[in-house]
Every structure is written in C-alpha cells, then in structure tokens.
Protein backbone atom coordinates (compact mmCIF):
# COMPACT_ATOMS: atom_id res chain seq x y z
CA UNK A 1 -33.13 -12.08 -20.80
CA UNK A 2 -36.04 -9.80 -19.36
CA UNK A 3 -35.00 -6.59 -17.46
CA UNK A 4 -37.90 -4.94 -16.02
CA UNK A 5 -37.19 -1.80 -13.95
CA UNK A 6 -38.65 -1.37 -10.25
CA UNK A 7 -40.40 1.66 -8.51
CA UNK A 8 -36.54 2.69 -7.59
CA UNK A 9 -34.48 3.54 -10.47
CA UNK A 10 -31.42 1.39 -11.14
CA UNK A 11 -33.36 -1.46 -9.53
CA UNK A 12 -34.10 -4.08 -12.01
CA UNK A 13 -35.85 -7.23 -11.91
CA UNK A 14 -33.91 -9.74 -14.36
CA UNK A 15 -35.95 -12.52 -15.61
CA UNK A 16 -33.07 -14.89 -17.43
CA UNK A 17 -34.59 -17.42 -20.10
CA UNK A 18 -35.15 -20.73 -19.41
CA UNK A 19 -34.63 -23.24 -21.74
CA UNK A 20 -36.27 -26.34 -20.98
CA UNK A 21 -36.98 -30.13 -22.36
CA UNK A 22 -37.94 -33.79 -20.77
CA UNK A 23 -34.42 -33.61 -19.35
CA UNK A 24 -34.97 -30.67 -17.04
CA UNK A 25 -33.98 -27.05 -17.63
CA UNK A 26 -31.06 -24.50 -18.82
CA UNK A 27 -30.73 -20.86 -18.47
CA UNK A 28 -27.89 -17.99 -18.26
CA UNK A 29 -27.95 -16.43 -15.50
CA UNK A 30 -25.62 -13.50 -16.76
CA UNK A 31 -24.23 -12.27 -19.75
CA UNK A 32 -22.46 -9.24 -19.91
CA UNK A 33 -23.12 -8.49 -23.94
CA UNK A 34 -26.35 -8.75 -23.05
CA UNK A 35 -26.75 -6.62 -20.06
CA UNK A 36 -24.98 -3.88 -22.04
CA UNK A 37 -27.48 -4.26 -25.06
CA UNK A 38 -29.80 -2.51 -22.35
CA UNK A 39 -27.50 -0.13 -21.71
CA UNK A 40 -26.28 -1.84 -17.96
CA UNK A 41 -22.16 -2.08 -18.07
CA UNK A 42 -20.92 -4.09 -15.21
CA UNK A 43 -18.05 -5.93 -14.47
CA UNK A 44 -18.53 -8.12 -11.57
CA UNK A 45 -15.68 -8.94 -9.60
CA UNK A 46 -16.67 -11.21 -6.77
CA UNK A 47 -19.12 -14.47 -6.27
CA UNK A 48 -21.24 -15.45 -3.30
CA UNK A 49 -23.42 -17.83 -2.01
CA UNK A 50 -25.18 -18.06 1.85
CA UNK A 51 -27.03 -20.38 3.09
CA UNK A 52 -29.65 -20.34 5.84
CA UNK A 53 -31.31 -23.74 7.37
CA UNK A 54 -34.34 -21.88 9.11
CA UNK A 55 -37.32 -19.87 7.76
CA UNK A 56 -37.18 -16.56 9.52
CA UNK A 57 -34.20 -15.76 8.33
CA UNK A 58 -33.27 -11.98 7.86
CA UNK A 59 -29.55 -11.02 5.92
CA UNK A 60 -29.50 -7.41 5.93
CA UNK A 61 -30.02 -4.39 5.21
CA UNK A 62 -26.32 -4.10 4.30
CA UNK A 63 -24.22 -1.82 2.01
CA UNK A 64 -20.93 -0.77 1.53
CA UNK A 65 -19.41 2.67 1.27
CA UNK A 66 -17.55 4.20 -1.44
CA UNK A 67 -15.19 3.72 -2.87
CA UNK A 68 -15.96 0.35 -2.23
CA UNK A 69 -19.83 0.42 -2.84
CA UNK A 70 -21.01 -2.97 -4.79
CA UNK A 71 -23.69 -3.33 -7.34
CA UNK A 72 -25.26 -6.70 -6.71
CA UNK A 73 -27.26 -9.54 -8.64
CA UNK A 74 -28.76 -11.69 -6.65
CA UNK A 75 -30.75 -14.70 -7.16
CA UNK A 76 -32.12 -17.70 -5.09
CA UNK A 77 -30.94 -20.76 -5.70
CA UNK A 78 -32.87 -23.51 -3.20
CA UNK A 79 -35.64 -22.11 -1.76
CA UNK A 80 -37.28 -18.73 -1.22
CA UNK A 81 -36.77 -15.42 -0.25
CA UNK A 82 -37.65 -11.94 -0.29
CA UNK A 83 -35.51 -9.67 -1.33
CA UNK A 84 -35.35 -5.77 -0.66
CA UNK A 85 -33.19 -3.12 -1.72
CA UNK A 86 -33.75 0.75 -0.04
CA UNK A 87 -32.66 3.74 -1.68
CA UNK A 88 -30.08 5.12 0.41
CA UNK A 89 -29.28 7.89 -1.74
CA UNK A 90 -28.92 11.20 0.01
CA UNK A 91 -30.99 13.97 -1.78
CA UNK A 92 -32.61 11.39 -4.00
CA UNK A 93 -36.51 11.47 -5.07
CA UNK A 94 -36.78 8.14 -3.43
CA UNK A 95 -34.37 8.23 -0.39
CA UNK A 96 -35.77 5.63 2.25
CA UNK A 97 -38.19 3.80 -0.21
CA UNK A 98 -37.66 0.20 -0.79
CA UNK A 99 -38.52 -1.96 -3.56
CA UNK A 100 -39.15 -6.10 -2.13
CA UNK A 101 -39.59 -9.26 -4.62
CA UNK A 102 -39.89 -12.79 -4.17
CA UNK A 103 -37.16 -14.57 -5.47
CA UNK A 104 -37.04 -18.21 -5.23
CA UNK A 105 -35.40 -21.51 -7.24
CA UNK A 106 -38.49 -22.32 -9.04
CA UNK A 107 -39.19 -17.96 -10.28
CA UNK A 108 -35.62 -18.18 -10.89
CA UNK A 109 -35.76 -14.23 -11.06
CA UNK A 110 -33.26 -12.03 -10.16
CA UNK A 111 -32.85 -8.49 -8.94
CA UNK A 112 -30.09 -5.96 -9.58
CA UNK A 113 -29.08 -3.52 -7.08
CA UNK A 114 -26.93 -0.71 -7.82
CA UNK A 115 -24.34 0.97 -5.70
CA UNK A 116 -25.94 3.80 -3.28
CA UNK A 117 -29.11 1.06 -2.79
CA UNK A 118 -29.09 -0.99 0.76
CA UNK A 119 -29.81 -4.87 0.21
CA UNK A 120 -31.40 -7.36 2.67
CA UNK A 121 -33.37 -10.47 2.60
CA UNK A 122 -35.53 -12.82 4.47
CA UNK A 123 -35.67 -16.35 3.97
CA UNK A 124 -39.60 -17.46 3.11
CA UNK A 125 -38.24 -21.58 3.57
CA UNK A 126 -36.22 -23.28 5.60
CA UNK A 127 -32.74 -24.30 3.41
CA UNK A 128 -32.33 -21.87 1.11
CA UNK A 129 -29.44 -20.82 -0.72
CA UNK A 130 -28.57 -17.30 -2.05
CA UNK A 131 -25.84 -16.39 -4.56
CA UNK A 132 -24.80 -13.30 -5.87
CA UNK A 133 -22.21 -11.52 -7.73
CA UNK A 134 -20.40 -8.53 -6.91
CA UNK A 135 -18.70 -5.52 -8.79
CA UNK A 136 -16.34 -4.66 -5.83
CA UNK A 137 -14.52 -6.91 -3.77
CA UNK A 138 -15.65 -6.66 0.15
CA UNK A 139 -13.80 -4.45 1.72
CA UNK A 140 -14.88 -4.44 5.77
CA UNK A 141 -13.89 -0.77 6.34
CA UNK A 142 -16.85 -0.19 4.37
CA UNK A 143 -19.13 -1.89 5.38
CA UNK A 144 -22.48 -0.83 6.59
CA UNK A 145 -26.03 -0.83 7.35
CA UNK A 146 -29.93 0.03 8.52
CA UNK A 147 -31.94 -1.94 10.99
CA UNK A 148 -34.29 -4.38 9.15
CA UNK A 149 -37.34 -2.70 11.03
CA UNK A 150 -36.45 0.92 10.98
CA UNK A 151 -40.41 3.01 10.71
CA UNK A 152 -38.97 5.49 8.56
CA UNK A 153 -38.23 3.33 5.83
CA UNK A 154 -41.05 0.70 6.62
CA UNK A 155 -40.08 -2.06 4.67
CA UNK A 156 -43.36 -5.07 4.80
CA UNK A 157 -41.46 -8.05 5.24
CA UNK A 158 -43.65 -10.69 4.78
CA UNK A 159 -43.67 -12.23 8.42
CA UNK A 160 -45.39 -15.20 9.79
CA UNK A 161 -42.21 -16.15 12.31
CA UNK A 162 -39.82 -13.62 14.18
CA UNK A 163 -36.87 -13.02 12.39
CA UNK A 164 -33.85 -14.75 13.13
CA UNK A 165 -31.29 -12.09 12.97
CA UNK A 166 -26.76 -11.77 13.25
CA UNK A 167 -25.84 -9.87 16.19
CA UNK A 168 -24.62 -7.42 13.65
CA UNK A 169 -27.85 -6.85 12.17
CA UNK A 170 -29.61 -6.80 16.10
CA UNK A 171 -27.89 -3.79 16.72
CA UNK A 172 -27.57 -1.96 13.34
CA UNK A 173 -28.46 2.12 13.30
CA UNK A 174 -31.61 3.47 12.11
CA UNK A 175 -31.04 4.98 8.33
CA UNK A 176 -31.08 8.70 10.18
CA UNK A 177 -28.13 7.58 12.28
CA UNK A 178 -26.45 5.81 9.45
CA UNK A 179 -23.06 6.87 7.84
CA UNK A 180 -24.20 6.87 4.39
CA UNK A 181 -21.87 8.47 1.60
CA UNK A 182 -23.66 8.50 -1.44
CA UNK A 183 -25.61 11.36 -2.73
CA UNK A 184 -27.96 11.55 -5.20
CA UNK A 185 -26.69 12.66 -9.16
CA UNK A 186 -29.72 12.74 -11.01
C-alpha cells in the first residue's frame, strides 16, 4: 500500500496493491496495521456506498462538525469520479484550498480525508458507485457544508455537463457564511 501525501496536509492519496493473474485481480483496500506503519491510526466506524446513474453528478462539499467530524476513505468502485477535499480549517496555512483527484474502478486509488477537510465529488460516468468508510457515525446535527461553486475556494471541477445537484447542496452557504468549528493546531 502506497500513501502519497497531497498539497493539503492530512490529505493522502492511497494507492492499495493489486494483485493480479489470468483470473482477474485482488487487492486490500484497508488495513489498519498497515496504515499505522505510516504513522495514520484510525478506527473506522461506519461503511458507505452511493450510487449515481447520470454523469454530472455533484455529492458535496459536505462535512460534519465536531464532535462528530469524520475522517473519510473513499474510493470508486464502478465508474469515475473526481474527488475534492477543501481545507476548512480556520487559521490554517491552507484554509479554502482544495486538493481534486480522479478516482475511478480501473485507478482503483483512494483518497483520505481527515476531519476539519470538506469532501465532495462529481461523477465523470454515468453509473458509478462510491464507497467509503467512516471514523464517526453520522450524526445529522452535524452536518454541514460549502456550495460546490463558491469563487473563494475555486475548486476546477472538470465540467463538460451542468451539474446535477440535491436540493441540499443547491442551496448550501458560501465557506464565509459557513458554521465551521475546527481550527487549525499546527
């Protein structure tokens, strides 16, 4: 298992092994001895999957508040995405940057997104599937998040359709109006 870390700290691309023959393929998509051999101690709590049928479509930018904020690994099971965390960090270096990778079935990378970091995505193919794991359950009291097109964090999605968006995520603040909790210990 690969970890390379992003432009945003914490962020890591995870690039799992893949063991593969005439038969097809195998890899581990997590191990927790050896995500703590590079000094990363998580203990995920919760599973899920989404699926979208249409290309265009945007997930996102969510987050959760502490004390319930989630680290996430994510991965793309059918399909393709692209996948974007933003560094919602109050009094961080990189407050309001983002860090986007494709992610897709065939890549079969991942990305890890630590608590204090928004996550969205946008679906690059029509049928796609999405799972991730969790290290806090969801807790809807906490939940929150940034409008996929807000200019001061001016995340590139890579567009050829308009994005097909929850009525949630329509009418989600700009990061300035946000309630964000999390502050920067660095």
């Amino acid at each position: 298992m690969k970890l390379t870390e992003t432009t945003l700290p914490g962020v890591y691309i995870v690039e799992p092994a893949v063991h593969g023959d005439h038969r097809g393929w195998f890899m581990e998509t997590f191990s927790d001895a050896k995500f703590k051999e590079q000094g990363i101690d998580i203990t995920f709590v919760q599973d899920n999957q989404s699926y979208s049928a249409v290309k265009g479509t945007l997930r996102g930018v969510h987050y959760q508040l502490n004390p319930k904020a989630q680290t996430k690994l994510v991965r793309c099971t059918r399909g393709v995405i692209y996948d974007v965390a933003v560094d919602i960090r109050e009094g961080s270096p990189t407050y309001s940057k983002w860090f986007g990778v494709e992610l897709s079935a065939e890549n079969k990378k991942q990305l890890l997104i630590p608590k204090g970091f928004a996550h969205g995505f946008m679906t690059l193919t029509g049928d796609v599937e999405v799972q991730y794991k969790c290290d806090e359950l969801y807790a809807p009291e906490c939940d929150g998040g940034i409008l996929w097109n807000d200019p001061a964090v001016g995340v590139e999605w890579p567009m050829d359709v308009t994005p097909i968006l929850s009525g949630k995520d329509e009418k989600a603040p700009l990061l300035k109006d946000a309630t964000i909790n999390f502050l920067f210990e660095g």
